[in-house]
C-alpha atoms as a PDB file:
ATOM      1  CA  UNK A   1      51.197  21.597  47.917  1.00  0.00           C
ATOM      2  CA  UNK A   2      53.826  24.011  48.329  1.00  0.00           C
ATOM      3  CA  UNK A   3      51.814  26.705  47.320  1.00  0.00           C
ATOM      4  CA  UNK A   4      50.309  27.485  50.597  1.00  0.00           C
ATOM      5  CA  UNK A   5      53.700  28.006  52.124  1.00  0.00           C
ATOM      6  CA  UNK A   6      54.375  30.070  49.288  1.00  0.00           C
ATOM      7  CA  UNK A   7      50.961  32.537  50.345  1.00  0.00           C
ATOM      8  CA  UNK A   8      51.666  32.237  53.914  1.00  0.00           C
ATOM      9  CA  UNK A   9      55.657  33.818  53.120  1.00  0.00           C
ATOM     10  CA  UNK A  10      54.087  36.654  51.288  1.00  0.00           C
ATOM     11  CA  UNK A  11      51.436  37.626  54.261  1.00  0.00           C
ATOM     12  CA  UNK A  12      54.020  37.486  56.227  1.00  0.00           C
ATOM     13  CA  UNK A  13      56.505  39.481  53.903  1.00  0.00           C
ATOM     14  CA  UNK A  14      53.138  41.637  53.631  1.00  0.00           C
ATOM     15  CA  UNK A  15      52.804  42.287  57.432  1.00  0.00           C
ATOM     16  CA  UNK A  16      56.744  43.073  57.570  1.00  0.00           C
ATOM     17  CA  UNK A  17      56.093  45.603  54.864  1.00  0.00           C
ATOM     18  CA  UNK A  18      53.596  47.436  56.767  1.00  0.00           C
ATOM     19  CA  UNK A  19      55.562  46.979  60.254  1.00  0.00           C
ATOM     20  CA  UNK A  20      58.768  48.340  59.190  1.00  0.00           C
ATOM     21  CA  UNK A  21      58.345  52.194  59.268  1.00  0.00           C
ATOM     22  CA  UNK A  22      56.230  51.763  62.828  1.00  0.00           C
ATOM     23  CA  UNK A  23      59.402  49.643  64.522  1.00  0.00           C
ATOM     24  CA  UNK A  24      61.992  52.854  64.723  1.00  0.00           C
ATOM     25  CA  UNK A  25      59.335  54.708  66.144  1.00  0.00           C
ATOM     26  CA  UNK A  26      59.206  53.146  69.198  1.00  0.00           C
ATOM     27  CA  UNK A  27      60.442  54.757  72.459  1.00  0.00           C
ATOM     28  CA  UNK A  28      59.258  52.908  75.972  1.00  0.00           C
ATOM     29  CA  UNK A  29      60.227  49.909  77.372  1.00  0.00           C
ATOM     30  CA  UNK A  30      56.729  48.062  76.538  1.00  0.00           C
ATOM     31  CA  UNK A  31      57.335  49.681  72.803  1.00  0.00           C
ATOM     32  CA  UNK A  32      60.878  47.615  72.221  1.00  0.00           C
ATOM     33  CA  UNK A  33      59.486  44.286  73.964  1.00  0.00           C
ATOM     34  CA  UNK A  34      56.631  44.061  71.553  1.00  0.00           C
ATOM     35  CA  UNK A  35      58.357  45.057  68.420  1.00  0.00           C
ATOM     36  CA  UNK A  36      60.882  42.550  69.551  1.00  0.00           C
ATOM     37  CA  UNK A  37      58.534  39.790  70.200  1.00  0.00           C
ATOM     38  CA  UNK A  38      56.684  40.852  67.044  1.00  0.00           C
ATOM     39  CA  UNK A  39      60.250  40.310  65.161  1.00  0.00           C
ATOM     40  CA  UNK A  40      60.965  36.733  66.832  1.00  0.00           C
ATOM     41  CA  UNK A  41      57.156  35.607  65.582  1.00  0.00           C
ATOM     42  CA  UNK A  42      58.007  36.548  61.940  1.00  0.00           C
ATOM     43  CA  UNK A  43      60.897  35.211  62.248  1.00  0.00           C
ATOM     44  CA  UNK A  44      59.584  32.022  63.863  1.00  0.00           C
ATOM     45  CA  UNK A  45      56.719  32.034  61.019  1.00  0.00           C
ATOM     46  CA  UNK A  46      58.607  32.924  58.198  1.00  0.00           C
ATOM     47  CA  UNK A  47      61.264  30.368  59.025  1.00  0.00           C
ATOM     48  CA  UNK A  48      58.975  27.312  59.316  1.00  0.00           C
ATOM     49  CA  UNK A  49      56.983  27.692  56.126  1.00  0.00           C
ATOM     50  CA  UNK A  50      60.324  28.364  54.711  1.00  0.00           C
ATOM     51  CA  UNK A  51      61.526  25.384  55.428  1.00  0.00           C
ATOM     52  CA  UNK A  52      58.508  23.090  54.318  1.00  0.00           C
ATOM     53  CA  UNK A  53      59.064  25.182  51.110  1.00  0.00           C
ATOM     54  CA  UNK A  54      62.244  23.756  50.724  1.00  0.00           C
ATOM     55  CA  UNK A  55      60.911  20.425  52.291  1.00  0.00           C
ATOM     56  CA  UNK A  56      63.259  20.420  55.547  1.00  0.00           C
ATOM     57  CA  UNK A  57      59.635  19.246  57.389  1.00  0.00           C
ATOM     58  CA  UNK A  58      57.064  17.649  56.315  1.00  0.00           C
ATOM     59  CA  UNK A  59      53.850  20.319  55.875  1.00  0.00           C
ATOM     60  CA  UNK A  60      50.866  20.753  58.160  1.00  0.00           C
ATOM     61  CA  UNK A  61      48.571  17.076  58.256  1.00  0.00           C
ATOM     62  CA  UNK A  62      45.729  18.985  56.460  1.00  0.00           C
ATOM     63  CA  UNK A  63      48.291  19.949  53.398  1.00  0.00           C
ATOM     64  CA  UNK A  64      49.614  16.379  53.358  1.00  0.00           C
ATOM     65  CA  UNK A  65      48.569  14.556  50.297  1.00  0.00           C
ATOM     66  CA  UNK A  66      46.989  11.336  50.753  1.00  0.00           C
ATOM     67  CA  UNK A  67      48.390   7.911  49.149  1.00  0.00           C
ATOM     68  CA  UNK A  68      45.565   5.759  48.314  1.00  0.00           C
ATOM     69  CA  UNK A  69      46.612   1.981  48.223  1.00  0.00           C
ATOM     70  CA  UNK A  70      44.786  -0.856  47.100  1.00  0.00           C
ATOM     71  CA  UNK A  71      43.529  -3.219  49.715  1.00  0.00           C
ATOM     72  CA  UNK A  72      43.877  -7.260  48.032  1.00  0.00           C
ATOM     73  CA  UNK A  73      42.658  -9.775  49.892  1.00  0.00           C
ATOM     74  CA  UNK A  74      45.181 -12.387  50.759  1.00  0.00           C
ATOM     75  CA  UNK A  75      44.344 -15.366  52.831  1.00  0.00           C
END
């Protein structure tokens, strides 16, 4: 189901949006590191649902589609 991936690229695409103007606007110390540690999260997010998008991982255990197989008895 790649289409959560999909959603959870554009919130975060959305978020960046909105974040943008607000991250040259910083000027203390404290300002930077959280703008900074803001930017590795996206990064960290947007990277790893990339990359089930393009199936480099396999996706979350609750998106994982199930393979039902028929149980035979052999004795």
């Amino acid at each position: 189901m790649p289409h959560y991936a999909i959603l959870r690229l554009l919130l975060a695409g959305f978020f960046l949006y909105f974040a943008c103007p607000l991250i040259p606007e910083a000027t203390t110390t404290l300002e930077y590191y959280f703008w900074g540690a803001w930017l590795v999260f996206f990064l960290l997010v947007f990277g790893a649902n990339l990359a089930t998008l393009l199936r480099m991982t396999k996706p979350p255990v609750m998106e994982q589609e199930e393979i039902f197989e028929r149980e035979t008895d052999n004795h």
